[in-house]
C-alpha atoms as a PDB file:
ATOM      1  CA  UNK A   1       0.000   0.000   0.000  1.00  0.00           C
ATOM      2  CA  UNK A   2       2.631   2.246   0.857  1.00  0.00           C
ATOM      3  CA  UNK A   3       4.393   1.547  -2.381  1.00  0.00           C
ATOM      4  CA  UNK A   4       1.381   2.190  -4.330  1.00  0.00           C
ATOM      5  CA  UNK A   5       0.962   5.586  -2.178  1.00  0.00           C
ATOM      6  CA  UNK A   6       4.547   6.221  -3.006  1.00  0.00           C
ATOM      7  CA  UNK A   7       4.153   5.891  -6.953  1.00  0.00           C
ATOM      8  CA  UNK A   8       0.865   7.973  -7.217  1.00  0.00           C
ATOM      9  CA  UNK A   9       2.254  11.033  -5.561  1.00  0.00           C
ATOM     10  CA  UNK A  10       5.515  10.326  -7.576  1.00  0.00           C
ATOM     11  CA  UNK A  11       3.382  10.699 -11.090  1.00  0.00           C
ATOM     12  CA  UNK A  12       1.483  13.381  -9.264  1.00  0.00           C
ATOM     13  CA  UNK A  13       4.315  15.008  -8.551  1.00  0.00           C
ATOM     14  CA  UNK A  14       5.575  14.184 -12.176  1.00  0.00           C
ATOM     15  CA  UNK A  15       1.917  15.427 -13.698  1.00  0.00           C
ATOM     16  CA  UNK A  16       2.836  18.967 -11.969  1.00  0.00           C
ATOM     17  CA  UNK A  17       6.286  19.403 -13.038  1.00  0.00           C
ATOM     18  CA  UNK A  18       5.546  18.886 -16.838  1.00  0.00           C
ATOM     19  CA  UNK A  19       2.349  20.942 -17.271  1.00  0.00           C
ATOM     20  CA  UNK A  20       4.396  24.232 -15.568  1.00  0.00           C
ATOM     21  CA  UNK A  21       7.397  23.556 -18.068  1.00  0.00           C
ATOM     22  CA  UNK A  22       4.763  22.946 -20.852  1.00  0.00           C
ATOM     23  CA  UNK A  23       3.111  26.411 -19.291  1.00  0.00           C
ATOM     24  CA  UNK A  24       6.609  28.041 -19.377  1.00  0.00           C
ATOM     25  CA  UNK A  25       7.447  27.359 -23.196  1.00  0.00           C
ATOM     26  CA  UNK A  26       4.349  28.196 -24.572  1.00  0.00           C
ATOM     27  CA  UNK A  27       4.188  31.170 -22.622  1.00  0.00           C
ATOM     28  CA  UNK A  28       1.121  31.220 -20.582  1.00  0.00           C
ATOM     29  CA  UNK A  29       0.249  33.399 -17.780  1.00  0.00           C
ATOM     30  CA  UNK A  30      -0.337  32.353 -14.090  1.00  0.00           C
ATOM     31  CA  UNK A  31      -4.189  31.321 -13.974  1.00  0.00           C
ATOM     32  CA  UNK A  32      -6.458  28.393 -14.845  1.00  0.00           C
ATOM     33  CA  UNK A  33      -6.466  27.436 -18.446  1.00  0.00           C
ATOM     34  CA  UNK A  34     -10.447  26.947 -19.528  1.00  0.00           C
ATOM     35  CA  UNK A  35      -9.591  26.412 -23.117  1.00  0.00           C
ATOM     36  CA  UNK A  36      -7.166  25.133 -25.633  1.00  0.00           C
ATOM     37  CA  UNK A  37      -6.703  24.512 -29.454  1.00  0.00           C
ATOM     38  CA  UNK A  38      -3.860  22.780 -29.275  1.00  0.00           C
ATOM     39  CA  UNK A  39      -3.518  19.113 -29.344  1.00  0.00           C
ATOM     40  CA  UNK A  40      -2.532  16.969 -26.597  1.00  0.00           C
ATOM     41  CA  UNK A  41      -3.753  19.532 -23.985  1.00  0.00           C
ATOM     42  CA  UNK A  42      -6.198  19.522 -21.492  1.00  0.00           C
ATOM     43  CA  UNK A  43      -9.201  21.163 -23.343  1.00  0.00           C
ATOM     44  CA  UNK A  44     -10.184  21.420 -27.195  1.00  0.00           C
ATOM     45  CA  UNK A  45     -13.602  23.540 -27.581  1.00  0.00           C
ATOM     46  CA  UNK A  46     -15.480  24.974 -29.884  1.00  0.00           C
ATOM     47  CA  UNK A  47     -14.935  28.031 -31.278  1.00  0.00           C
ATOM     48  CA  UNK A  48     -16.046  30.913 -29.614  1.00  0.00           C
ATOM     49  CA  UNK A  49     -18.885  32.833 -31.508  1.00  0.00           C
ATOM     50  CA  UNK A  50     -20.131  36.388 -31.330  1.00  0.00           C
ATOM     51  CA  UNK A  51     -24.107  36.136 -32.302  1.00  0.00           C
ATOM     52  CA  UNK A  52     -23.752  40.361 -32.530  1.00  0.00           C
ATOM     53  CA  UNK A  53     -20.792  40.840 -34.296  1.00  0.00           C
ATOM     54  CA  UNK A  54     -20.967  37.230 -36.532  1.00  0.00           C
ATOM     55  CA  UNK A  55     -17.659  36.059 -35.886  1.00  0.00           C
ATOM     56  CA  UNK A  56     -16.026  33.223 -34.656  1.00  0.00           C
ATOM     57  CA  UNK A  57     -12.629  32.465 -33.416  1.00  0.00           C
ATOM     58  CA  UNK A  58     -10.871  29.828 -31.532  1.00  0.00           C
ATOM     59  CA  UNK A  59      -7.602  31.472 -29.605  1.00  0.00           C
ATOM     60  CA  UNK A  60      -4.964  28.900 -28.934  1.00  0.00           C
ATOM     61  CA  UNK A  61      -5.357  29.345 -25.211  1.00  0.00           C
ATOM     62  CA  UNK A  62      -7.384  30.965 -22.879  1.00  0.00           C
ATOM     63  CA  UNK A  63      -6.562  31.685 -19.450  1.00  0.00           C
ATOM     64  CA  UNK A  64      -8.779  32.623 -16.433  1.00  0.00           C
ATOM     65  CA  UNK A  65      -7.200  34.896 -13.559  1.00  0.00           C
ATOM     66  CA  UNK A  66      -9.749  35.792 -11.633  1.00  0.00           C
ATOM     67  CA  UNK A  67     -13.011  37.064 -13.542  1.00  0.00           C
ATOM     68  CA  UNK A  68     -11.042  37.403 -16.860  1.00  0.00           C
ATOM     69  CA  UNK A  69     -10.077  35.279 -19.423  1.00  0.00           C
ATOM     70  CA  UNK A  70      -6.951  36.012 -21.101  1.00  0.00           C
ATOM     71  CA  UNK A  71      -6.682  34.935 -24.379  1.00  0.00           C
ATOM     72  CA  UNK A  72      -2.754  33.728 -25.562  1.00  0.00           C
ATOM     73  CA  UNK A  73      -1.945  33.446 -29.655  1.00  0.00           C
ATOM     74  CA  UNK A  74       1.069  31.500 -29.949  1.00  0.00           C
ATOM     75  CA  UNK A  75       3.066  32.423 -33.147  1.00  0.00           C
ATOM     76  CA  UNK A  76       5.618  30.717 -35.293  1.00  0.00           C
ATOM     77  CA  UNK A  77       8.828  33.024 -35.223  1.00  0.00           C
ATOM     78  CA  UNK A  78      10.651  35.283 -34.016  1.00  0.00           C
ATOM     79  CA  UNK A  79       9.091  38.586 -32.490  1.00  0.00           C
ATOM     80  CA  UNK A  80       8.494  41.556 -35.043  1.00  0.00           C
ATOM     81  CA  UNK A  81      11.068  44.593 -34.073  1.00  0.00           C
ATOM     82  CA  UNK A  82       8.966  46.803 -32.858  1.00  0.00           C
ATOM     83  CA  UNK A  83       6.358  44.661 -31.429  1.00  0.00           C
ATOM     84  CA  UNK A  84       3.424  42.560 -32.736  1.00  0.00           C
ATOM     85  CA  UNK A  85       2.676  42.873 -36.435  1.00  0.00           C
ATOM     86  CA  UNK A  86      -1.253  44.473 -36.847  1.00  0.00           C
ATOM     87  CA  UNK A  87      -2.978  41.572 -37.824  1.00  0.00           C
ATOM     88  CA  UNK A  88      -1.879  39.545 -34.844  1.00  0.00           C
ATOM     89  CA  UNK A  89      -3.086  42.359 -32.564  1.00  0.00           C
ATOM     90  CA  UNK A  90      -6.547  42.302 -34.159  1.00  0.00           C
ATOM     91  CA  UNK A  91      -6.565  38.707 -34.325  1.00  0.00           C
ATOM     92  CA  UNK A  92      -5.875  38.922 -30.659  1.00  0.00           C
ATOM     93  CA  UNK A  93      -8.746  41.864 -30.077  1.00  0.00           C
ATOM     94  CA  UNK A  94     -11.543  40.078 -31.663  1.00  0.00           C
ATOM     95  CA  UNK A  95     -10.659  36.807 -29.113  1.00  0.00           C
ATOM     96  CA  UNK A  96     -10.733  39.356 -26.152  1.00  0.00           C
ATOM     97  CA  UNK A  97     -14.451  40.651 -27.919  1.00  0.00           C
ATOM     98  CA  UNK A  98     -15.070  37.307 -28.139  1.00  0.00           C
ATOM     99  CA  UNK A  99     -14.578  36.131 -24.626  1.00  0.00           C
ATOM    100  CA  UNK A 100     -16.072  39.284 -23.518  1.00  0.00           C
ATOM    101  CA  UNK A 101     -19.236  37.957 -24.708  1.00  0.00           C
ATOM    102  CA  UNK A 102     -18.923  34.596 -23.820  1.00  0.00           C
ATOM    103  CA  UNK A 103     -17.542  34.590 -20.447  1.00  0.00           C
ATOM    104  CA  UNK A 104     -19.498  38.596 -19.252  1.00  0.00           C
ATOM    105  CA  UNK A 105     -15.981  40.120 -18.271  1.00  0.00           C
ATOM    106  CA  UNK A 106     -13.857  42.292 -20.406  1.00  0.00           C
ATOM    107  CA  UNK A 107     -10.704  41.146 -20.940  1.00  0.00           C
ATOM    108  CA  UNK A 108      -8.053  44.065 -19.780  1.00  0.00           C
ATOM    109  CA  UNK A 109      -5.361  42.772 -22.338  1.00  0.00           C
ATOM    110  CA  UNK A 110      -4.097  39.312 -24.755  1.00  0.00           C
ATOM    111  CA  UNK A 111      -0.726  37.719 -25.159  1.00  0.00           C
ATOM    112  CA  UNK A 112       1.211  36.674 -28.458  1.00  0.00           C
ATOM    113  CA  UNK A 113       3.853  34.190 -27.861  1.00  0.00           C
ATOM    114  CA  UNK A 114       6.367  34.351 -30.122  1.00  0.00           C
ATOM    115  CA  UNK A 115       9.192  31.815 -30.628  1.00  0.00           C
ATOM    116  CA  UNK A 116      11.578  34.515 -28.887  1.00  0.00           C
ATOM    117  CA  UNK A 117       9.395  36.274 -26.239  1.00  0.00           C
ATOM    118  CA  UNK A 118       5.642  37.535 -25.428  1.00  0.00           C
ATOM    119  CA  UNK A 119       4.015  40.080 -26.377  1.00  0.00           C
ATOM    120  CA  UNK A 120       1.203  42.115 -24.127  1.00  0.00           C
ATOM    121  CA  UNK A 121      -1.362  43.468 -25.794  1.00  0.00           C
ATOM    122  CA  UNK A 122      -3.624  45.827 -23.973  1.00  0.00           C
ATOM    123  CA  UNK A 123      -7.223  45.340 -24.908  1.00  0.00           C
ATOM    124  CA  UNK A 124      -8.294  49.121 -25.149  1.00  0.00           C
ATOM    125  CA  UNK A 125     -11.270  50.627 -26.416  1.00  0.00           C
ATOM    126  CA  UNK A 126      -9.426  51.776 -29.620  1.00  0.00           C
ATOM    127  CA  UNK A 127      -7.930  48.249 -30.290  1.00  0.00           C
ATOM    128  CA  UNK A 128     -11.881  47.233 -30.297  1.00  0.00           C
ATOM    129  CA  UNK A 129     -13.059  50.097 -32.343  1.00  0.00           C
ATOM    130  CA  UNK A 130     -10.131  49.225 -34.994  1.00  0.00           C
ATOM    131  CA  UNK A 131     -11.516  45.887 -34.773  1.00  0.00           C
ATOM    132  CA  UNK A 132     -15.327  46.311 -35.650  1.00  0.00           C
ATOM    133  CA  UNK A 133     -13.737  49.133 -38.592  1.00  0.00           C
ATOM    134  CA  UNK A 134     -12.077  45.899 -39.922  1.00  0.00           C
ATOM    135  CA  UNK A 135     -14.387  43.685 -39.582  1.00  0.00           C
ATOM    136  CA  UNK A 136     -17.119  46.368 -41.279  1.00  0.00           C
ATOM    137  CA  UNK A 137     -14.255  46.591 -44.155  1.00  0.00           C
ATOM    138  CA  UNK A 138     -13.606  43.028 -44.340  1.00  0.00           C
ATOM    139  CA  UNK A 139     -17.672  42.315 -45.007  1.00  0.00           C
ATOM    140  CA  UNK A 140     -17.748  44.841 -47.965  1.00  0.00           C
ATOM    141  CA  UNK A 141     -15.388  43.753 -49.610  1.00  0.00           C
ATOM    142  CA  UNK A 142     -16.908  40.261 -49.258  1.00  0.00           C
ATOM    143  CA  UNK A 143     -20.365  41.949 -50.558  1.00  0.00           C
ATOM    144  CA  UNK A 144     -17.900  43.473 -53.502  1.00  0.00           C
ATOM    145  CA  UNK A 145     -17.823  42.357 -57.320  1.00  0.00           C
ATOM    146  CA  UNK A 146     -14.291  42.986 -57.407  1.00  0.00           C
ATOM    147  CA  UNK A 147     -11.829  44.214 -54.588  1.00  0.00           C
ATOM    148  CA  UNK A 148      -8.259  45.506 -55.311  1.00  0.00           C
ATOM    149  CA  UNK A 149      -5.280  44.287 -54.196  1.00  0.00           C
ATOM    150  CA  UNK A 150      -4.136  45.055 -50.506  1.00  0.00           C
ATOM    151  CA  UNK A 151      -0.603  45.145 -50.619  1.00  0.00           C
ATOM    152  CA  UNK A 152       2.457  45.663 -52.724  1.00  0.00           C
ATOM    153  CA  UNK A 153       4.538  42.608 -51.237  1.00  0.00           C
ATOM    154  CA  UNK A 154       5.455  40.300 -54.526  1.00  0.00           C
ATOM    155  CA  UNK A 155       5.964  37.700 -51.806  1.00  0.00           C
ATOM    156  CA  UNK A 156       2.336  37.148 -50.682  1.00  0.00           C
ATOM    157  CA  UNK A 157       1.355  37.215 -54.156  1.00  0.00           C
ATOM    158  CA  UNK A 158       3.672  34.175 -55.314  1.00  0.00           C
ATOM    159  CA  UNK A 159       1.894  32.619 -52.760  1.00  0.00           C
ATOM    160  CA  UNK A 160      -1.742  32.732 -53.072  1.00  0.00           C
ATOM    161  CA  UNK A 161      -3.923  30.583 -54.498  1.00  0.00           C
ATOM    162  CA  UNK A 162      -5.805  33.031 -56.425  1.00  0.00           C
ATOM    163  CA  UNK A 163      -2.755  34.454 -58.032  1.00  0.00           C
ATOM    164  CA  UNK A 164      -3.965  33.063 -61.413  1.00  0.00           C
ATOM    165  CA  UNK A 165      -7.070  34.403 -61.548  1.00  0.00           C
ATOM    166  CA  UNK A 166      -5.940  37.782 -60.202  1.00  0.00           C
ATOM    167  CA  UNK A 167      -6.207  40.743 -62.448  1.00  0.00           C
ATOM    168  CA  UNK A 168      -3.717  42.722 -59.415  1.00  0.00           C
ATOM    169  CA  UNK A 169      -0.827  40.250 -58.976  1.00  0.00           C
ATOM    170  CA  UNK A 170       2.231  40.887 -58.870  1.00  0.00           C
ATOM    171  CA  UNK A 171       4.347  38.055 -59.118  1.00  0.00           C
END
């Protein structure tokens, strides 16, 4: 009995250990983790859905501390100079909105892991306005007959899909 005793607390112990190096790499924050996207983790969901705003969005992690959820975007790469590139902010504003709305507390900021480092992002009302301006954008130019190219970055072009139907590439 004491032997058995001894090996549970030993994989307990074990157990502990590898989910706070697991929590170190990928960068999460102190708190309870409520949700995951990531396989092999404690929690896969479905995504999170904003009946208002029409959008849907599954962060890779979210965190509870307290009454807020944090949401964490992990990223492949090394950390932009001069912080998080725009899209990832966004990205990481409309999982705040959306955990806003599911979970009744406003997030006060997200995280972006990046291969090198983390990146705060405070979830202000500005972030959310430039959010719901996107979005707005995004949806007319889905209710467009034709909508012109967004960048001048030959790179992204030699990699889309569309590239051989486009009358804007570049590459």
């Amino acid at each position: 009995m004491l032997r058995f005793a001894i090996i549970l607390l030993s994989c307990a112990l074990l157990l502990i250990w590898l989910g706070r190096r697991i929590r170190r790499r990928v960068g999460l924050p102190d708190g309870r983790v409520v949700y995951a996207d990531t396989v092999g983790w404690q929690r896969v969901r479905r995504p999170l859905f904003s009946e208002r705003l029409r959008l849907s969005g599954k962060p890779d992690y979210l965190v509870r501390k307290g009454h807020c959820h944090v949401p964490v975007e992990v990223k492949s790469g090394a950390m932009p100079t001069g912080g998080a590139y725009r899209s990832h902010q966004l990205q990481l504003a409309a999982y705040c909105l959306l955990a806003e709305e599911r979970f009744g507390a406003r997030p006060t900021h997200g995280l972006i892991k990046y291969d090198d480092g983390v990146h705060t992002v405070e979830y202000s009302p500005e972030l959310e306005h430039a959010l719901i301006d996107t979005l707005g954008c995004m949806r007319a130019d889905l209710a467009a007959s034709e909508v012109a190219r967004s960048h001048r970055a030959e790179g992204r072009c030699r990699g889309c899909g569309l590239r051989a139907d486009c009358t804007h590439s570049l590459a």
